[in-house]
C-alpha atoms as a PDB file:
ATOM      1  CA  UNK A   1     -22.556 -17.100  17.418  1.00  0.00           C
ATOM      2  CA  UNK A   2     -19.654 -18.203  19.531  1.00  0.00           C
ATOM      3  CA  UNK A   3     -18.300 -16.519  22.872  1.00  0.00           C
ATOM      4  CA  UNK A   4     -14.988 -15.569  20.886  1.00  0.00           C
ATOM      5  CA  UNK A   5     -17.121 -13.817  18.247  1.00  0.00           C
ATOM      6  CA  UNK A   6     -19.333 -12.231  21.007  1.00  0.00           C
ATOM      7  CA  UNK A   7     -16.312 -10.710  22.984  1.00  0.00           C
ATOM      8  CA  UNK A   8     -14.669  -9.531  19.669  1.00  0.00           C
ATOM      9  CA  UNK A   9     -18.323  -7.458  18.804  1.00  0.00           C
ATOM     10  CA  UNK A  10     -18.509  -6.358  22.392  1.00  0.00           C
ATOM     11  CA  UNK A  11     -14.684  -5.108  22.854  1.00  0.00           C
ATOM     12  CA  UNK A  12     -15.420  -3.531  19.100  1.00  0.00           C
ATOM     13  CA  UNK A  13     -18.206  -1.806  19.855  1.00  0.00           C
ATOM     14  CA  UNK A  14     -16.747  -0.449  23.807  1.00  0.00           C
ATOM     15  CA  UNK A  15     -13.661   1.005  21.421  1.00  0.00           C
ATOM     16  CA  UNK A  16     -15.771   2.713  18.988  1.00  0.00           C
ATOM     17  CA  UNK A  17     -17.692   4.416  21.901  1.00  0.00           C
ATOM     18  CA  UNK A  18     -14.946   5.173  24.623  1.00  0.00           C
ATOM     19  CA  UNK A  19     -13.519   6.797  20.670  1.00  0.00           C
ATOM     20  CA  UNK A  20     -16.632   9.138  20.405  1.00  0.00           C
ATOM     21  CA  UNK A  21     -16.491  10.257  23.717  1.00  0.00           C
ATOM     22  CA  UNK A  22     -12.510  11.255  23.648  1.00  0.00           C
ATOM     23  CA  UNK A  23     -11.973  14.625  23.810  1.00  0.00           C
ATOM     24  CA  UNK A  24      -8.979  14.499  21.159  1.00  0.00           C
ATOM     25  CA  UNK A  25      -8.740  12.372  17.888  1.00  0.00           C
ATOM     26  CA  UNK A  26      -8.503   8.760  17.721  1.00  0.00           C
ATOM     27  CA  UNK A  27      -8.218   6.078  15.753  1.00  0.00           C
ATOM     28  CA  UNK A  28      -9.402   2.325  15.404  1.00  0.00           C
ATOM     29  CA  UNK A  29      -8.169  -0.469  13.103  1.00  0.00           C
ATOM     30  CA  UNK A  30      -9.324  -4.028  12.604  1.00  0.00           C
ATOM     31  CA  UNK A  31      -7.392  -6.456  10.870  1.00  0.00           C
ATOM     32  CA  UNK A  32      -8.373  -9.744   9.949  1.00  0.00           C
ATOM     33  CA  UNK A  33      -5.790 -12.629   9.363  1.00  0.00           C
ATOM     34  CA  UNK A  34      -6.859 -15.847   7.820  1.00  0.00           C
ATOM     35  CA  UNK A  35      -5.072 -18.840   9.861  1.00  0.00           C
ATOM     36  CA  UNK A  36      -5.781 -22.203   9.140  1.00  0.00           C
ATOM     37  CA  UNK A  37      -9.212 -23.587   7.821  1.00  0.00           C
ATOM     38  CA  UNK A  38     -11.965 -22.409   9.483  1.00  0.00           C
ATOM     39  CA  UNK A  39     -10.277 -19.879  11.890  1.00  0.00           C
ATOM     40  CA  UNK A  40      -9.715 -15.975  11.986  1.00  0.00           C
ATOM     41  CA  UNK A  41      -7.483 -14.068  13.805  1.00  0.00           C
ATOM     42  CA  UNK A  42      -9.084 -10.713  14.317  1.00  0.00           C
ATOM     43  CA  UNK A  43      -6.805  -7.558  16.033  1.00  0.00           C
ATOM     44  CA  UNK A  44      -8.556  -4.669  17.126  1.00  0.00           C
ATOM     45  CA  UNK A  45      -5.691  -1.378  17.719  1.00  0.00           C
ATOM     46  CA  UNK A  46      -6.484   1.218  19.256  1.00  0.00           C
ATOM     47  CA  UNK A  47      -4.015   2.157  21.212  1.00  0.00           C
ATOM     48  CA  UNK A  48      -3.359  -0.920  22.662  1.00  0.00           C
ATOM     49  CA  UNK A  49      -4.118  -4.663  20.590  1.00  0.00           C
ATOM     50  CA  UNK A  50      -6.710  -6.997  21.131  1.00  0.00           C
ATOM     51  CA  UNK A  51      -6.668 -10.274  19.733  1.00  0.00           C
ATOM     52  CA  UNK A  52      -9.487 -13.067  18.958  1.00  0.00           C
ATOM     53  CA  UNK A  53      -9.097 -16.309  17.421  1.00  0.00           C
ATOM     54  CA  UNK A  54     -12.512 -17.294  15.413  1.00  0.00           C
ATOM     55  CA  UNK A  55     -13.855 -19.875  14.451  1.00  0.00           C
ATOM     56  CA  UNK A  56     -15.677 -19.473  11.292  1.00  0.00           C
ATOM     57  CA  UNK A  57     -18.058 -21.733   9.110  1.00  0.00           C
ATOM     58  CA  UNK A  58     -16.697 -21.921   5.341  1.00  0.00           C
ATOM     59  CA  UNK A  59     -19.030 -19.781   2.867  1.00  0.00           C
ATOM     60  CA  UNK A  60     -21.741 -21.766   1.368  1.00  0.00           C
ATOM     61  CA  UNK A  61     -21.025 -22.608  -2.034  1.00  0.00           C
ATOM     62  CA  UNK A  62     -24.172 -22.117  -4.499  1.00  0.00           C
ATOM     63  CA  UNK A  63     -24.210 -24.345  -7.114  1.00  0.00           C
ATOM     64  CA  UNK A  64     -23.382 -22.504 -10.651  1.00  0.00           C
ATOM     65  CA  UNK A  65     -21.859 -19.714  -8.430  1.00  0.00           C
ATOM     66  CA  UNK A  66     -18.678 -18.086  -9.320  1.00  0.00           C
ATOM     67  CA  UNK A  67     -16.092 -20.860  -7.955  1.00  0.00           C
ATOM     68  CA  UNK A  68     -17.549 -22.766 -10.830  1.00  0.00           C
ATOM     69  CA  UNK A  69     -16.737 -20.648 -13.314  1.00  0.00           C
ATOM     70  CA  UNK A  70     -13.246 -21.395 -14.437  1.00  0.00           C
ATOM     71  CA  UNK A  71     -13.818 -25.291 -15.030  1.00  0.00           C
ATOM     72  CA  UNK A  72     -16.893 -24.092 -16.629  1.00  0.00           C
ATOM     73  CA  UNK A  73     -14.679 -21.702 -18.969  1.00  0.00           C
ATOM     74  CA  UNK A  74     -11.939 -24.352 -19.806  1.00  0.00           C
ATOM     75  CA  UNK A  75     -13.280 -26.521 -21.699  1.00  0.00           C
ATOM     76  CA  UNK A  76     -13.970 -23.319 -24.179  1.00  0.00           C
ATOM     77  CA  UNK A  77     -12.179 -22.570 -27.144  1.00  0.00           C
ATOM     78  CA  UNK A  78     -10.584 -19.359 -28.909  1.00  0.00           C
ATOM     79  CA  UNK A  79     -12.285 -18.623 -31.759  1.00  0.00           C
ATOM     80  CA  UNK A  80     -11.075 -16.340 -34.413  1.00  0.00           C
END
């Protein structure tokens, strides 16, 4: 795991706590961006905005999986 993705966890976590200890309500969002290949932009609001730039590995694609699916559908015909 990366230092980005560490201090994105860690500030995550800290948020969600310092949340559960407020005396009042609260509220967290996260919001993930895809920016170019193999990066993230992640922004944690709660109040204020943090930001983290990611870098993240491509999802391994399994052979026969689903992103095969619609070459292995067109060379099917309509039958009536």
């Amino acid at each position: 795991m990366n230092g980005a993705m560490t201090s994105a966890k860690a500030r995550l976590i800290a948020l969600f706590e310092e949340l559960l200890q407020h005396e009042g309500y609260g509220s967290l969002r996260v919001e993930i961006r895809i920016l170019r290949r193999g990066q993230k932009e992640v922004i944690l609001d709660c109040g204020k905005q943090y930001r983290f730039v990611l870098d993240v590995p491509p999802p391994a694609d399994p052979p026969g999986g689903l992103r095969d699916a619609p070459r292995a559908l067109a060379g099917m015909e309509r039958r009536p």
